[in-house]
C-alpha atoms as a PDB file:
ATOM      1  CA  UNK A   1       2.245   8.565  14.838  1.00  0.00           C
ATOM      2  CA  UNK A   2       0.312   5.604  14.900  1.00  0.00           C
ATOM      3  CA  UNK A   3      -2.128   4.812  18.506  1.00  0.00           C
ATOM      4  CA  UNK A   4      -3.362   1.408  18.811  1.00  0.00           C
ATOM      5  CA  UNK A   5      -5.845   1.181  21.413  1.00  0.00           C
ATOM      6  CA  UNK A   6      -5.379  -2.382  23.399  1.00  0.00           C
ATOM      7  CA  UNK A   7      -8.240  -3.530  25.460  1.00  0.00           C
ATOM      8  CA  UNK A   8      -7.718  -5.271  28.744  1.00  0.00           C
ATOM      9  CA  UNK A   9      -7.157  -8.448  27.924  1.00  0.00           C
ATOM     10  CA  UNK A  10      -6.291  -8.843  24.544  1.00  0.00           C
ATOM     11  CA  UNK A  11      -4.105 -10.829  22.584  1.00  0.00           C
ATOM     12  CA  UNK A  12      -0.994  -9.195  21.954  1.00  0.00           C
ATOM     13  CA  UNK A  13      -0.669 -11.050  18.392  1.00  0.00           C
ATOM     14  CA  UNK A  14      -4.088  -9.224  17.803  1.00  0.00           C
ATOM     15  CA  UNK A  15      -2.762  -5.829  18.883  1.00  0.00           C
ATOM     16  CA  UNK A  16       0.589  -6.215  16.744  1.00  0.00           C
ATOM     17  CA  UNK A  17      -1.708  -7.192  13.768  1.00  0.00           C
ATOM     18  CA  UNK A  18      -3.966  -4.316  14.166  1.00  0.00           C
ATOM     19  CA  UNK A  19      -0.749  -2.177  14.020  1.00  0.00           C
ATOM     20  CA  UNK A  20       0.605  -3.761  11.153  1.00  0.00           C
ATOM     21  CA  UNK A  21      -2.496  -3.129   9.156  1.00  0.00           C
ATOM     22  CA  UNK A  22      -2.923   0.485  10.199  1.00  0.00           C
ATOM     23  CA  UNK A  23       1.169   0.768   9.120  1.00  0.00           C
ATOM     24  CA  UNK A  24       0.640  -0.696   5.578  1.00  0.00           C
ATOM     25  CA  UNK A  25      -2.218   2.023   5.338  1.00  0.00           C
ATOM     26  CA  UNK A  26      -0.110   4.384   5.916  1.00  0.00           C
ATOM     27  CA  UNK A  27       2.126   3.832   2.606  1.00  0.00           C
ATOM     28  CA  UNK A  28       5.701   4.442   4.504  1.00  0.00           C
ATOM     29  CA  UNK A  29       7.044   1.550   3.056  1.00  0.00           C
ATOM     30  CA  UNK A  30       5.875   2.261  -0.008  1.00  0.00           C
ATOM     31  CA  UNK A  31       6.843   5.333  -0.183  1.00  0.00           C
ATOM     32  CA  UNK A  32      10.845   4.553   0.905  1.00  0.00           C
ATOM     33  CA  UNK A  33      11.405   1.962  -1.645  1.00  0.00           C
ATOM     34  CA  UNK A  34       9.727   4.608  -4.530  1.00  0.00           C
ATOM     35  CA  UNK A  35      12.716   7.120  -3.413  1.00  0.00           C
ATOM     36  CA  UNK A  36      15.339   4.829  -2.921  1.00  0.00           C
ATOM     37  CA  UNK A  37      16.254   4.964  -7.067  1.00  0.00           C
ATOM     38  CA  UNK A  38      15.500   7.689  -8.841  1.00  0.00           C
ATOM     39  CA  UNK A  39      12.700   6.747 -11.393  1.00  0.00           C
ATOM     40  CA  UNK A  40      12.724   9.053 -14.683  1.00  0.00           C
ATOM     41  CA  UNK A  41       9.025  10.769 -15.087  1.00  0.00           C
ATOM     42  CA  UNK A  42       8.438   9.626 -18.707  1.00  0.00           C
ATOM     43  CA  UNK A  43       9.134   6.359 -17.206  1.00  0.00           C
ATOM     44  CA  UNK A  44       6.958   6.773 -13.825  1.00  0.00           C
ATOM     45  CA  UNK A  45       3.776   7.984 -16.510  1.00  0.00           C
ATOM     46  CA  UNK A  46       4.509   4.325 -18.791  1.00  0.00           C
ATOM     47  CA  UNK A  47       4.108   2.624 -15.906  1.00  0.00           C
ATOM     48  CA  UNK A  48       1.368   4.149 -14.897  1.00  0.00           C
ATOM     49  CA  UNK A  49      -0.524   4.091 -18.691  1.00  0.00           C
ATOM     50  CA  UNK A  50       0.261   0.338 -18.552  1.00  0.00           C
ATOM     51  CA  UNK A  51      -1.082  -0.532 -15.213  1.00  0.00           C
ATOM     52  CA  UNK A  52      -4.310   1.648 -16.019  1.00  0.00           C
ATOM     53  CA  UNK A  53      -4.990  -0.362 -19.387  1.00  0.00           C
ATOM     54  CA  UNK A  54      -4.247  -3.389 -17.203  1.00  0.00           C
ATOM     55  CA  UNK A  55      -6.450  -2.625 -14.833  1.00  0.00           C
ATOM     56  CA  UNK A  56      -9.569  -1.323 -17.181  1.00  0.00           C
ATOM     57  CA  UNK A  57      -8.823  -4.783 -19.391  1.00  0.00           C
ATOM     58  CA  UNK A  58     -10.062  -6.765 -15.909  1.00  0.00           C
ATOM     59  CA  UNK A  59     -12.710  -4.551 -15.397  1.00  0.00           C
ATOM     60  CA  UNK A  60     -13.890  -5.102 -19.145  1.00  0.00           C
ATOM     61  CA  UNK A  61     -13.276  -8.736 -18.470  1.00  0.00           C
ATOM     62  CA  UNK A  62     -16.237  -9.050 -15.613  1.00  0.00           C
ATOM     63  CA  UNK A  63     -18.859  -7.553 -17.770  1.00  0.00           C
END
């Protein structure tokens, strides 16, 4: 359960965004629209060798 504390007198916009942040955090949504298909694992480990080389190209980029 997520507890956002809301000080007298604050913005309610500010509150709501505080909660919104602290829900993305969370992964929920993630998670739901990961188990709404089912995703083969030799398929689930491509993805995740692509995105890795993806993400080590960038890295080798900045240097």
């Amino acid at each position: 359960m997520i507890v956002v504390p809301v000080k007298e007198g604050e913005n309610i916009e500010r509150s709501l965004k505080k909660y919104k942040r602290k829900f993305e955090k969370t992964g929920v949504m993630k998670e739901l629209r990961n188990r709404k298909a089912y995703k083969k694992p030799s398929i689930a480990r491509r993805e995740e060798k692509i995105k890795a080389i993806y993400k080590q190209q960038l890295r080798e980029a900045d240097l």
